[in-house]
C-alpha atoms as a PDB file:
ATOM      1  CA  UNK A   1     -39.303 -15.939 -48.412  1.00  0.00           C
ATOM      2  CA  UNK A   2     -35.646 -17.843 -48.131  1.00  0.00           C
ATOM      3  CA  UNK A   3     -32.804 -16.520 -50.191  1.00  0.00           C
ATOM      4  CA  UNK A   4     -29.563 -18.413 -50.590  1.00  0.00           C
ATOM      5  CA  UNK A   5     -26.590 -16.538 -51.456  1.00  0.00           C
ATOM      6  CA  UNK A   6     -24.906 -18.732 -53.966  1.00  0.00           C
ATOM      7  CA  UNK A   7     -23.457 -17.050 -57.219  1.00  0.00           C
ATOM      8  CA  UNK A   8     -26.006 -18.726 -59.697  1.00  0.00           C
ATOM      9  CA  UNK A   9     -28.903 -18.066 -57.165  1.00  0.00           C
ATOM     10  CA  UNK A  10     -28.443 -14.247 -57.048  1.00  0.00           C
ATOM     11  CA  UNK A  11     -28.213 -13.612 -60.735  1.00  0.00           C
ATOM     12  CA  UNK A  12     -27.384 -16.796 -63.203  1.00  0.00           C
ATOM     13  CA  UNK A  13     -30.537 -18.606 -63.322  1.00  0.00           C
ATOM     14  CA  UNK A  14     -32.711 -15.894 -65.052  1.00  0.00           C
ATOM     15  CA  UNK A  15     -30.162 -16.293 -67.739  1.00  0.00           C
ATOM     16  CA  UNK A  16     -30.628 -19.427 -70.077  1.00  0.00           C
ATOM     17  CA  UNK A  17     -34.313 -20.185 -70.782  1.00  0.00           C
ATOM     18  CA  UNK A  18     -35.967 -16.542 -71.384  1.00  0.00           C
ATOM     19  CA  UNK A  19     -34.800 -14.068 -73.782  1.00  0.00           C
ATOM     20  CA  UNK A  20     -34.351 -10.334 -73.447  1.00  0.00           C
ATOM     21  CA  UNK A  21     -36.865  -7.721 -74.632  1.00  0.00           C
ATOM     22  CA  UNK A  22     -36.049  -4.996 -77.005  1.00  0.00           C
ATOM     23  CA  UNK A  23     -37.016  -2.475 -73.938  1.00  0.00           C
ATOM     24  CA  UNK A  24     -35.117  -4.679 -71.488  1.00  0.00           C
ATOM     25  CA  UNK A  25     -31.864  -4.677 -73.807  1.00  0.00           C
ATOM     26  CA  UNK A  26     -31.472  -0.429 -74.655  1.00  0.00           C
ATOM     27  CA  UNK A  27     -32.404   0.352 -70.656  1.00  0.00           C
ATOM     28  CA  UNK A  28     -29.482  -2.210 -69.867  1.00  0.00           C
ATOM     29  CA  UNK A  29     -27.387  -0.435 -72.952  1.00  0.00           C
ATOM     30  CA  UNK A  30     -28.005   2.975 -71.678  1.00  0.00           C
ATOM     31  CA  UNK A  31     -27.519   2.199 -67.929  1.00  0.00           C
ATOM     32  CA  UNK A  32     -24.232   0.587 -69.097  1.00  0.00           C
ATOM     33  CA  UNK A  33     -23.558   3.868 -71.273  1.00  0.00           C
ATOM     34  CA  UNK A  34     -23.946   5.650 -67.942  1.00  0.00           C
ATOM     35  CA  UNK A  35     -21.777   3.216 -66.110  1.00  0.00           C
ATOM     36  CA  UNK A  36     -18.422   3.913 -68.932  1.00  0.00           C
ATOM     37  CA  UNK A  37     -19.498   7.621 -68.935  1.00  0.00           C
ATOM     38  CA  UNK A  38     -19.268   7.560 -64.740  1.00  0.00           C
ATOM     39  CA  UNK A  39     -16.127   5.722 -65.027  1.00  0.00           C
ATOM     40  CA  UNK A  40     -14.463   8.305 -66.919  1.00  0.00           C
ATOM     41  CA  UNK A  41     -16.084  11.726 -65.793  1.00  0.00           C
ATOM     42  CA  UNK A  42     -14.750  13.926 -63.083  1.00  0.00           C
ATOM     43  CA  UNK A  43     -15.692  12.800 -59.686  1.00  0.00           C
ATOM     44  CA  UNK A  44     -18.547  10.138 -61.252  1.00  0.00           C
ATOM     45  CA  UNK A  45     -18.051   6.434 -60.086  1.00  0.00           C
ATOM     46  CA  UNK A  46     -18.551   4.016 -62.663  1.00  0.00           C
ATOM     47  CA  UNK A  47     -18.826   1.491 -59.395  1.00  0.00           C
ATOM     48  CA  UNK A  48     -21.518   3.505 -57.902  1.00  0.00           C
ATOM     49  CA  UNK A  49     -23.339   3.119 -61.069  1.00  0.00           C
ATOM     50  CA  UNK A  50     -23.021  -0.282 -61.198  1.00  0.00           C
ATOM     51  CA  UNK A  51     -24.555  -0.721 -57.787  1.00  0.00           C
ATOM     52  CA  UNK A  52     -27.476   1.615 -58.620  1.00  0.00           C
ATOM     53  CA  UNK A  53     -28.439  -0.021 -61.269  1.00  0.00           C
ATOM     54  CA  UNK A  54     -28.107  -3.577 -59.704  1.00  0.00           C
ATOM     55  CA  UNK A  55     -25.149  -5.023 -61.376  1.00  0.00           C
ATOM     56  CA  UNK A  56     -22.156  -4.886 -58.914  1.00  0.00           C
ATOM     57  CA  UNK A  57     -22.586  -8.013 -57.080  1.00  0.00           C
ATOM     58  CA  UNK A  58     -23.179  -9.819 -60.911  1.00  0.00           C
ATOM     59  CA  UNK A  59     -19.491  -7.803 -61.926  1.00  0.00           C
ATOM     60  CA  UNK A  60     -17.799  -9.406 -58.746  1.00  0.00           C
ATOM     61  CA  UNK A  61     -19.436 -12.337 -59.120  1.00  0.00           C
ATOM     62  CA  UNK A  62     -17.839 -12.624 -62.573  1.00  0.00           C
ATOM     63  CA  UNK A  63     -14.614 -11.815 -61.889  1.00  0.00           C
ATOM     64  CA  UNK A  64     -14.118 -13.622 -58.537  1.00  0.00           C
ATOM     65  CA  UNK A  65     -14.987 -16.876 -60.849  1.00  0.00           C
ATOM     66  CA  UNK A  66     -15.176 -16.310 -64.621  1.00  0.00           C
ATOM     67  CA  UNK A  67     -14.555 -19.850 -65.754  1.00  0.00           C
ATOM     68  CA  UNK A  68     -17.796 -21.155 -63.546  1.00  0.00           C
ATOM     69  CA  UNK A  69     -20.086 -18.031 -64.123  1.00  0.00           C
ATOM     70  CA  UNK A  70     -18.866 -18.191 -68.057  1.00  0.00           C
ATOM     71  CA  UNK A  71     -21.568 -19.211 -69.344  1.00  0.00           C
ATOM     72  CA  UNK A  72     -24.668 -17.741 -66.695  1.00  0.00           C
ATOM     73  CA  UNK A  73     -23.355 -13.911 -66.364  1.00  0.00           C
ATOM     74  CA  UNK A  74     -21.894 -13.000 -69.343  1.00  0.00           C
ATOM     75  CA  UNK A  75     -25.103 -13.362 -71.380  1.00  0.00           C
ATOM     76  CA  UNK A  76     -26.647 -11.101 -68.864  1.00  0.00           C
ATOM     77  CA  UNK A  77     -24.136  -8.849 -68.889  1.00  0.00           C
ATOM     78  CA  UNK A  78     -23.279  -8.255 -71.992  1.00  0.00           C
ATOM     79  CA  UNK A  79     -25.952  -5.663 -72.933  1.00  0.00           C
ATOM     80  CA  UNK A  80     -23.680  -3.713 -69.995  1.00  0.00           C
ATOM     81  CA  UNK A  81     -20.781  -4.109 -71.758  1.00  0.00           C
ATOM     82  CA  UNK A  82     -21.489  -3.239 -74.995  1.00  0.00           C
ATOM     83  CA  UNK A  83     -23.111   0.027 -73.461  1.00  0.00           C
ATOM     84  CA  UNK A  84     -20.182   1.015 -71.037  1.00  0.00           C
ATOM     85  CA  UNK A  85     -17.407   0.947 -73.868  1.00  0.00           C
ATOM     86  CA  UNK A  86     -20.050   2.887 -75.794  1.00  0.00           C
ATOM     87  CA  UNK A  87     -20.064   5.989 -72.627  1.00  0.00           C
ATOM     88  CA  UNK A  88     -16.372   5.038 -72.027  1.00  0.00           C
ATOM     89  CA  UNK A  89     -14.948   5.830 -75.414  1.00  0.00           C
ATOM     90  CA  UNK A  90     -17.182   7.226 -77.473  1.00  0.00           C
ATOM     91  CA  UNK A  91     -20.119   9.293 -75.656  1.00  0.00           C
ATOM     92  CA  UNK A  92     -17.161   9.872 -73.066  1.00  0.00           C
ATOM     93  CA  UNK A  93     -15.707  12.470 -75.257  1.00  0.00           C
ATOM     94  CA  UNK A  94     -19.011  14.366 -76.053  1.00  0.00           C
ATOM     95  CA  UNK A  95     -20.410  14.509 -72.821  1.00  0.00           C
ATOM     96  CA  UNK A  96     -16.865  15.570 -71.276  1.00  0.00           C
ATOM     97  CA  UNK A  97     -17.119  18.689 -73.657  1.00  0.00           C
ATOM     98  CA  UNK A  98     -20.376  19.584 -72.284  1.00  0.00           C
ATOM     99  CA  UNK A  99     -18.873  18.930 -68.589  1.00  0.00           C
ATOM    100  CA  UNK A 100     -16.362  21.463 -69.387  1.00  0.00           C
ATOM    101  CA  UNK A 101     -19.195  23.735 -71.232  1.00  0.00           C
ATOM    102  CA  UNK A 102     -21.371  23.292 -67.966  1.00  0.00           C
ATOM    103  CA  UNK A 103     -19.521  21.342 -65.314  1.00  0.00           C
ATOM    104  CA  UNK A 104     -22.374  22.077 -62.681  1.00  0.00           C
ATOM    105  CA  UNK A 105     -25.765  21.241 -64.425  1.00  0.00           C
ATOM    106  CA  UNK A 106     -23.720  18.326 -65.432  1.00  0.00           C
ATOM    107  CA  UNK A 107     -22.122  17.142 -62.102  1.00  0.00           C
ATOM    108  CA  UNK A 108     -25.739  17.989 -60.853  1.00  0.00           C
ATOM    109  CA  UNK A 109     -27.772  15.980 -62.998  1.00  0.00           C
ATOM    110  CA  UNK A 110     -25.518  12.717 -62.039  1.00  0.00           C
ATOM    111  CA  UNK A 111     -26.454  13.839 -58.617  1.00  0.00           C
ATOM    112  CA  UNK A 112     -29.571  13.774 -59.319  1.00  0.00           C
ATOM    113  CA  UNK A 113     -29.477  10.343 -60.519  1.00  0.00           C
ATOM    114  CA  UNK A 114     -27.705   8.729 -58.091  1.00  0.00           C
ATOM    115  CA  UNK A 115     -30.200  10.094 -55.303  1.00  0.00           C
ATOM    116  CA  UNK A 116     -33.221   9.135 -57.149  1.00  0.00           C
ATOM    117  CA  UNK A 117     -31.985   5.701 -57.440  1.00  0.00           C
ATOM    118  CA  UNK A 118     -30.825   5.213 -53.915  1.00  0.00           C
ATOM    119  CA  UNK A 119     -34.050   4.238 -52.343  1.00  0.00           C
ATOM    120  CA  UNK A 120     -33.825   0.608 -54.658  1.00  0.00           C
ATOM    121  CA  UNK A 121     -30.202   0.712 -53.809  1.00  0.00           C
ATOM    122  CA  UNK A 122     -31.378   0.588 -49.968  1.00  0.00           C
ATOM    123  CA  UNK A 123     -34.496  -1.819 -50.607  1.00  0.00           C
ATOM    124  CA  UNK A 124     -31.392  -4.216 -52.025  1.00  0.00           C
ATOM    125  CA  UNK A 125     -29.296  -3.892 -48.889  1.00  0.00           C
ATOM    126  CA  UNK A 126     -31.998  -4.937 -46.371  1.00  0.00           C
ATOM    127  CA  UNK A 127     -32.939  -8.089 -48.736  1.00  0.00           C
ATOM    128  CA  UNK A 128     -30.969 -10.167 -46.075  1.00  0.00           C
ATOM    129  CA  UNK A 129     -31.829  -8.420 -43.253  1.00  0.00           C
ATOM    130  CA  UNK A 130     -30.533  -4.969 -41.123  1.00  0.00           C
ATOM    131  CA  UNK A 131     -28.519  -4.857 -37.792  1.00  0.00           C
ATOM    132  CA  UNK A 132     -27.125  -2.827 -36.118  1.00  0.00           C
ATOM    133  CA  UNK A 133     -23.836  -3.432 -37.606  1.00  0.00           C
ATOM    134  CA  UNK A 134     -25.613  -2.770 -40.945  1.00  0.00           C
ATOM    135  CA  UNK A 135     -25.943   0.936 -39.936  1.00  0.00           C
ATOM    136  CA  UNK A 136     -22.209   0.986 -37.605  1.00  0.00           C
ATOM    137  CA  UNK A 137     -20.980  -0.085 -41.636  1.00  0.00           C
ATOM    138  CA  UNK A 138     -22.024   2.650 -43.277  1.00  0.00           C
ATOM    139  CA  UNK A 139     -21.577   5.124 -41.234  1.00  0.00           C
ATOM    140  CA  UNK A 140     -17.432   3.912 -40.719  1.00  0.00           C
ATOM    141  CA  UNK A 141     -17.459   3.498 -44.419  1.00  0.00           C
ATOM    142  CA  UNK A 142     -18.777   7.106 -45.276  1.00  0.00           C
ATOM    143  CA  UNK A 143     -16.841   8.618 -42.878  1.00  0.00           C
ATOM    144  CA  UNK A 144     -13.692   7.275 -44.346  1.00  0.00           C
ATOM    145  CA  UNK A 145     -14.657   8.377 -47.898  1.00  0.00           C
ATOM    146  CA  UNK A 146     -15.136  11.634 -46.546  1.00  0.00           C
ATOM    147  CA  UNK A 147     -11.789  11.845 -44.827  1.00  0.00           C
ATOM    148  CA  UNK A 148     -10.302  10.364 -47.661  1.00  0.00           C
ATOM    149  CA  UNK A 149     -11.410  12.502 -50.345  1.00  0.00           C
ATOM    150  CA  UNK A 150     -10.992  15.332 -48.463  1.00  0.00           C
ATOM    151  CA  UNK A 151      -7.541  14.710 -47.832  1.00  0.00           C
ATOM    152  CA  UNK A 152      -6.890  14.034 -51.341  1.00  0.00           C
ATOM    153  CA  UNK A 153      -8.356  17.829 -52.432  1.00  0.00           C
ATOM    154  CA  UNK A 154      -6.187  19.010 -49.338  1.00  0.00           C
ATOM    155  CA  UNK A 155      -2.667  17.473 -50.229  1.00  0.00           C
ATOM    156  CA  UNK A 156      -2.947  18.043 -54.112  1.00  0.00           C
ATOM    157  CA  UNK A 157       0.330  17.540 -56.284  1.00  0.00           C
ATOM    158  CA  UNK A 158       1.733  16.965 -59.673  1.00  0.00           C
ATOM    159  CA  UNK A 159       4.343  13.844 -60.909  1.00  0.00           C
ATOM    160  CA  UNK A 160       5.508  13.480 -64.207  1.00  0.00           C
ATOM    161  CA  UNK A 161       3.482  10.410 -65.707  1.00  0.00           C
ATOM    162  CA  UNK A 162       5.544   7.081 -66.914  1.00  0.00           C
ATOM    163  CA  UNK A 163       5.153   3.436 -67.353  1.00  0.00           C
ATOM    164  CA  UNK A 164       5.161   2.736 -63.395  1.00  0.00           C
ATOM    165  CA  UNK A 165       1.899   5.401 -63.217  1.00  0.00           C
ATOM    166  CA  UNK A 166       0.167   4.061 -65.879  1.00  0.00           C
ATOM    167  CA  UNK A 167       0.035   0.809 -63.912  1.00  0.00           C
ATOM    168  CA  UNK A 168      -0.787   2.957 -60.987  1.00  0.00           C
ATOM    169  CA  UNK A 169      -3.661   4.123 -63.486  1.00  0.00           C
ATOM    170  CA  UNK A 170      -4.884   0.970 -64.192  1.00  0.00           C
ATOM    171  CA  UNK A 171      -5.166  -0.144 -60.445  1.00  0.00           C
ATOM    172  CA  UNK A 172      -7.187   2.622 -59.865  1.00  0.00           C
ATOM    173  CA  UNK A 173      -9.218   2.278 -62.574  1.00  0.00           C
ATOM    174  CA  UNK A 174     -10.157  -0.834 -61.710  1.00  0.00           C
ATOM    175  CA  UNK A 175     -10.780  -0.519 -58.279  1.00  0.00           C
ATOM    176  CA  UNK A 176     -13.280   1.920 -58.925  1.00  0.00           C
ATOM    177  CA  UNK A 177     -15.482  -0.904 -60.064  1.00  0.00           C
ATOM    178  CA  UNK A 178     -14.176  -2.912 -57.520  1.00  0.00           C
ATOM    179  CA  UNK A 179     -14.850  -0.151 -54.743  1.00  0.00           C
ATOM    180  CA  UNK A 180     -17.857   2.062 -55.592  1.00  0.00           C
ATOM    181  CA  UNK A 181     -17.232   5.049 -54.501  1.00  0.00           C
ATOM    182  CA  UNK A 182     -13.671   5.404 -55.454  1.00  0.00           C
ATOM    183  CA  UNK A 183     -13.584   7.563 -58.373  1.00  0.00           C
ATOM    184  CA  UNK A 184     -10.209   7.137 -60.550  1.00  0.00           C
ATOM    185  CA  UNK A 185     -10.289  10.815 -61.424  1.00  0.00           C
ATOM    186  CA  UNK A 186     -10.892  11.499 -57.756  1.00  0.00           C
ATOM    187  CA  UNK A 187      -7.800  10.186 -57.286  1.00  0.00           C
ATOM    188  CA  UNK A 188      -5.635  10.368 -60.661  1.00  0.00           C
ATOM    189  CA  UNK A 189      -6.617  14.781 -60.895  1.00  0.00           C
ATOM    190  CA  UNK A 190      -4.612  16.168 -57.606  1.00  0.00           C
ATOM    191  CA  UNK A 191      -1.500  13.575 -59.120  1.00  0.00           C
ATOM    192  CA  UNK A 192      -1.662  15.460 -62.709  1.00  0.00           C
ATOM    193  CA  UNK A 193      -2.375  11.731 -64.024  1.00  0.00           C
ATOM    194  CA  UNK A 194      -6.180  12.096 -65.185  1.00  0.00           C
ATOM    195  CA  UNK A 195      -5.672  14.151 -68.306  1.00  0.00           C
ATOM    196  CA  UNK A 196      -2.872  12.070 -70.115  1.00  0.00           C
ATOM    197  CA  UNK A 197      -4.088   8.733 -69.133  1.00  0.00           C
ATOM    198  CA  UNK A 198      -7.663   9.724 -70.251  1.00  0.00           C
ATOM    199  CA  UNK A 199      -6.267  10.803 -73.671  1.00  0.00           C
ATOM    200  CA  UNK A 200      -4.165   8.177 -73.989  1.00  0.00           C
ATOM    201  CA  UNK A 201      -7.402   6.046 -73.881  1.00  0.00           C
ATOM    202  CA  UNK A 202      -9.064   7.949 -75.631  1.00  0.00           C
ATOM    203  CA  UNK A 203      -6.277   8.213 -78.955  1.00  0.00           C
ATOM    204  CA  UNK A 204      -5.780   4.224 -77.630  1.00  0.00           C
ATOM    205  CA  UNK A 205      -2.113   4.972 -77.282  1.00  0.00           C
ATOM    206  CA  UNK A 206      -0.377   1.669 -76.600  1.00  0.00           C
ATOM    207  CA  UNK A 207       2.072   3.358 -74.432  1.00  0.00           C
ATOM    208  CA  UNK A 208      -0.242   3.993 -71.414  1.00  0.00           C
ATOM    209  CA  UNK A 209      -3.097   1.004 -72.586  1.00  0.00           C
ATOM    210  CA  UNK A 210      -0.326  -1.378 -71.704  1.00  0.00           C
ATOM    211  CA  UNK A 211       0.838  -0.266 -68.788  1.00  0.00           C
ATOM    212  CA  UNK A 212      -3.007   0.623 -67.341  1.00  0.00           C
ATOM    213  CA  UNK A 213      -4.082  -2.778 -68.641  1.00  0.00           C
ATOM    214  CA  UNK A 214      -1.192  -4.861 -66.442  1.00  0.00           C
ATOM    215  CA  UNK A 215      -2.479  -2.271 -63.173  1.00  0.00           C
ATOM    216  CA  UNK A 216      -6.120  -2.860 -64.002  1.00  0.00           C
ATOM    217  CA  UNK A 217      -5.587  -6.937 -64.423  1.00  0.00           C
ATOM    218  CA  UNK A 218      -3.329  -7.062 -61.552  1.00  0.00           C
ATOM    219  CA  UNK A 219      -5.670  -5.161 -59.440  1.00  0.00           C
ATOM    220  CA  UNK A 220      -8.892  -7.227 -60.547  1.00  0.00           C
ATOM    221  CA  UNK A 221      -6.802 -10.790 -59.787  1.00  0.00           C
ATOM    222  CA  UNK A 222      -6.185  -9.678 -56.235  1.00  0.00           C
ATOM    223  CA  UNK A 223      -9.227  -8.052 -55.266  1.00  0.00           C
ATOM    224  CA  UNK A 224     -12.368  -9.531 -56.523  1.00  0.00           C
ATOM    225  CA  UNK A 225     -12.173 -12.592 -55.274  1.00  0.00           C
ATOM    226  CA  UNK A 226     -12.021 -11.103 -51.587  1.00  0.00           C
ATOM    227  CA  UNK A 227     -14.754  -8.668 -52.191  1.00  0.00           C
ATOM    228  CA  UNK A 228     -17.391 -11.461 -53.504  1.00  0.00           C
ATOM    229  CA  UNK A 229     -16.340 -13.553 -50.232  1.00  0.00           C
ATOM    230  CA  UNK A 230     -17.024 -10.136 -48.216  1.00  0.00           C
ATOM    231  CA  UNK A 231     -20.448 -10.361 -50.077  1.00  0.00           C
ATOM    232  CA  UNK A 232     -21.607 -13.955 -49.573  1.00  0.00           C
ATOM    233  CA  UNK A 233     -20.232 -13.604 -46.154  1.00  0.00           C
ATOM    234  CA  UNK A 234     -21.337 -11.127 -44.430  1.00  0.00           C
ATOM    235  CA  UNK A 235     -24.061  -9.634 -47.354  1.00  0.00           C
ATOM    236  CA  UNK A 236     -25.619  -6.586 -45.193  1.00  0.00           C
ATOM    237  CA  UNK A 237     -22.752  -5.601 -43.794  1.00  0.00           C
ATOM    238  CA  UNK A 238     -21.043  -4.934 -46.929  1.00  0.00           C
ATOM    239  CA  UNK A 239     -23.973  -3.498 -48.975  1.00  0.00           C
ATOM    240  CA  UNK A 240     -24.643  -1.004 -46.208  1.00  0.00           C
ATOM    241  CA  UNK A 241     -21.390   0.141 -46.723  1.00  0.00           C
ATOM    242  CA  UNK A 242     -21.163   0.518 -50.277  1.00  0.00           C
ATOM    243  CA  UNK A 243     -24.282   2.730 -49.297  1.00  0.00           C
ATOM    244  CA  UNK A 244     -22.327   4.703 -46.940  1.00  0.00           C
ATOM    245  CA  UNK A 245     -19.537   5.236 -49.668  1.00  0.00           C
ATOM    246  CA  UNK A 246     -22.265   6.155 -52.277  1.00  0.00           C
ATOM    247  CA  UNK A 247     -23.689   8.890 -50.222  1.00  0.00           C
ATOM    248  CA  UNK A 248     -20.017  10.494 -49.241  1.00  0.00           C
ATOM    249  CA  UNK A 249     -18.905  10.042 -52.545  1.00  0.00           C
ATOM    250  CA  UNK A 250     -22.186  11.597 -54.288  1.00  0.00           C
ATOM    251  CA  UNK A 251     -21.609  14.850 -51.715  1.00  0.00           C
ATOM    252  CA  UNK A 252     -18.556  15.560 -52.145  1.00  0.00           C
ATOM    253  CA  UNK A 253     -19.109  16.097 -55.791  1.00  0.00           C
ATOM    254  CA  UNK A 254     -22.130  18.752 -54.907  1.00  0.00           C
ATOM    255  CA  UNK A 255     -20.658  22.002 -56.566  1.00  0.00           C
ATOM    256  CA  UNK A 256     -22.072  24.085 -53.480  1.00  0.00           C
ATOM    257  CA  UNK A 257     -20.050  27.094 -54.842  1.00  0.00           C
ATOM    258  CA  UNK A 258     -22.457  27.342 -58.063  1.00  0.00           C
ATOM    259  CA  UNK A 259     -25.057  26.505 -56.048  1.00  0.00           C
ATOM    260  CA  UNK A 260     -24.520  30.041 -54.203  1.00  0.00           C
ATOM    261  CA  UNK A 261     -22.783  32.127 -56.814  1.00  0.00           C
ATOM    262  CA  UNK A 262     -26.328  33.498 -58.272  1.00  0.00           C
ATOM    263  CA  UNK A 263     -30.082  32.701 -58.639  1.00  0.00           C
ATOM    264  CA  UNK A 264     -29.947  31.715 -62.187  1.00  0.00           C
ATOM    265  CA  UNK A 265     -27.055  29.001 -61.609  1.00  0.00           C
ATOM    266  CA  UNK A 266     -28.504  27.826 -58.550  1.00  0.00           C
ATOM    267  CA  UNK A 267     -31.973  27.426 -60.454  1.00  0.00           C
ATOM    268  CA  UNK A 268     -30.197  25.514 -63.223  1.00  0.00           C
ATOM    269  CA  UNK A 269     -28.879  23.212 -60.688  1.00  0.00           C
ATOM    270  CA  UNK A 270     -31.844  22.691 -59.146  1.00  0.00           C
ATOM    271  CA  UNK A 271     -33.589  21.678 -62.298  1.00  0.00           C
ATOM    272  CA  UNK A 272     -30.840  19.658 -63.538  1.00  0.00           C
ATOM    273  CA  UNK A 273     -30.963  17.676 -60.437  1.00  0.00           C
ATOM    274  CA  UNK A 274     -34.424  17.415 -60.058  1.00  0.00           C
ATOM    275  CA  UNK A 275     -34.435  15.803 -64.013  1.00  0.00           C
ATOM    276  CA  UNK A 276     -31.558  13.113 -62.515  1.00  0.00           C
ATOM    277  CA  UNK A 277     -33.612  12.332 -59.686  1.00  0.00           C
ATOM    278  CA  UNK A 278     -37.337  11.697 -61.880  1.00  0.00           C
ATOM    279  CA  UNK A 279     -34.809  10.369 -64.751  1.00  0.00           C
ATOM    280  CA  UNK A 280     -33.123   7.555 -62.464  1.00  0.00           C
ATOM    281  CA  UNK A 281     -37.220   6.838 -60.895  1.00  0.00           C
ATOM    282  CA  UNK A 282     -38.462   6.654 -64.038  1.00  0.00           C
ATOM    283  CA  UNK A 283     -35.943   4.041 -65.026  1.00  0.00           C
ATOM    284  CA  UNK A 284     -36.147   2.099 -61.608  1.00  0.00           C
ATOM    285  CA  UNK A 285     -39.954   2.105 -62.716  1.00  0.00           C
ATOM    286  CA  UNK A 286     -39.290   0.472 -66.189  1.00  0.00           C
ATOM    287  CA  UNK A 287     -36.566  -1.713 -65.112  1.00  0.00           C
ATOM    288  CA  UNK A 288     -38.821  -3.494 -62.373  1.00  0.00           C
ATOM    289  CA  UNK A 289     -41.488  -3.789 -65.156  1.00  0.00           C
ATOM    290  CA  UNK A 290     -39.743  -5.110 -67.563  1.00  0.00           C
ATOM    291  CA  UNK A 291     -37.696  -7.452 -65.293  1.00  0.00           C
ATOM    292  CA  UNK A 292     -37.770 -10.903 -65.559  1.00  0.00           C
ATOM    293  CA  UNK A 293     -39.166 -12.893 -62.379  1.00  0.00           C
ATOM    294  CA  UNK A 294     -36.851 -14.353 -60.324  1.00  0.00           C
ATOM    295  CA  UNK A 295     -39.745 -17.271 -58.741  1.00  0.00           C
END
C-alpha cells in the first residue's frame, strides 16, 4: 500500500463527491462537543482530543494553508466546529458544574476516554512506518511534559490579569490545539488567569475576547505552518511524540489521591473510567463503520 503525504491526499479528497450520513454527522458533532469541552476543562486538552479522534493533522493542515485547503477541509470539518463551540460555550458551563460537583469521576471518565482511544491513536502513528527514533520521540517528548507540568504545580503563583495576559491567554489557548498535550488551564490555573479569562468567555466580555483573540491569531500565524512541515516531514517522528505527550499529559491528571482516600471513591473512579474507556471503543467502532473509504 503507498501513501503520499500531500495535504489533499491525507484528508481533502473524501470531501467533494460523497455526502455525510446522519450517524456520521452527530458522532463528528459530539466528538467536536468533546473537543470545546477538553479545551476548556481543568487539565483536559482540547488538542489531545483532536488527535484521538483523528482530526489534528486536518486542523494543521487548515491553518498552515487555509486559502488552498478552503474549499477540501472545511466541509469536513465543519461538523467539528459546530460541535466544539457547542462543548466550548455552552455544554462547557454545565459540565464544569458537575466537575466541581464531582471533579474525580469526571477527570476519570476523560481518562477513560483518552486510554480507550489510544490504541487507533497508535495504529495512526505507525501508518508510515516505526523506528527507532519513533520510540527515542516519545519517550523525550513525555518526559518533557512530565517535567514541565510538574514544574508548573511546583512553582505556582498569582498576577493580576490585564490586556498583556489576555494575549498571553490567547497564545495559550491556541497552542493547546497546536500542541496536544498542553492544556491552557494547565498552564493559565497556578498564574490565577484560568478563572477570569474563562468567564470572560463565557459572559463574551470584549475586554479579554480581544485581547485573547490577537494572542490566539498571533500564535496560530506563527506556529502552524511549522508544525504541518514537522508533519509532512518527518510524519512518525512527530506523531510518536504527540503520543508521548498524550500519555504524560493524560497521567498527570489521574486524581491518585481519590483514588486512595476510600473504597467507595476509588470504586466510582474505577467505573467512571472503565465507561470512558468502552465509551471512546465503542465510538472508534462506529466511526470506522461509518467512515467513508479512502480507495
Amino acid at each position: 500500500m503507498t501513501h503520499q503525504p500531500s495535504k489533499k491526499n491525507t484528508f481533502g479528497k473524501t470531501a467533494p463527491t460523497q455526502g455525510i450520513s446522519p450517524g456520521r454527522f452527530l458522532l463528528q458533532l459530539l466528538q467536536g462537543a468533546l473537543i470545546g469541552l477538553g479545551a476548556v476543562l481543568p487539565g483536559i486538552s482540547g488538542g489531545v482530543l483532536s488527535v484521538v479522534f483523528g482530526i489534528y493533522k486536518p486542523i494543521m493542515e487548515l491553518l498552515a494553508n487555509p486559502f488552498g485547503n478552503l474549499k477540501t477541509h472545511v466541509p469536513r470539518l465543519l461538523p467539528y466546529v459546530v460541535g466544539g463551540a457547542i462543548g466550548f460555550l455552552g455544554v462547557a458551563r454545565l459540565l464544569g458544574y458537575v466537575l466541581e460537583k464531582y471533579p474525580d469521576p469526571s477527570v476519570c471518565l476523560f481518562i477513560g476516554l483518552i486510554a480507550g482511544m489510544l490504541p487507533s491513536l497508535w495504529r495512526e502513528a505507525g501508518e508510515q512506518g516505526r523506528s527507532k527514533g519513533s520510540y527515542f520521540s516519545l519517550g523525550i517528548c513525555m518526559v518533557f511534559l512530565f517535567l514541565l507540568l510538574i514544574g508548573l504545580k511546583t512553582s505556582s503563583f498569582t498576577i493580576v490579569p490585564n490586556f498583556g495576559w489576555y494575549i498571553f491567554c490567547g497564545f495559550c489557548l491556541a497552542l493547546s490545539l497546536i500542541a496536544p498535550g498542553m492544556s491552557f488551564s494547565t498552564l493559565l490555573m497556578p498564574l490565577g488567569l484560568y478563572t477570569p479569562f474563562v468567564d470572560g468567555i463565557g459572559s463574551f466580555s470584549l475586554s479579554i475576547l480581544i485581547p485573547a483573540g490577537i494572542g490566539a491569531l498571533i500564535t496560530v500565524i506563527c506556529f502552524s505552518q511549522a508544525v504541518n512541515r514537522l508533519f509532512e516531514s518527518h510524519y512518525s517522528l512527530a506523531f510518536h511524540g504527540i503520543i508521548g505527550i498524550v500519555i504524560a499529559a493524560t497521567i498527570m491528571i489521574i486524581p491518585f489521591n481519590s483514588f486512595t482516600a476510600s473504597m467507595s471513591s476509588c470504586l466510582i473512579n474505577l467505573f467512571f473510567l472503565a465507561a470512558g474507556v468502552v465509551a471512546a471503543l465503542l465510538l472508534d467502532k462506529f466511526n470506522s463503520k461509518v467512515a467513508v473509504p479512502e480507495r
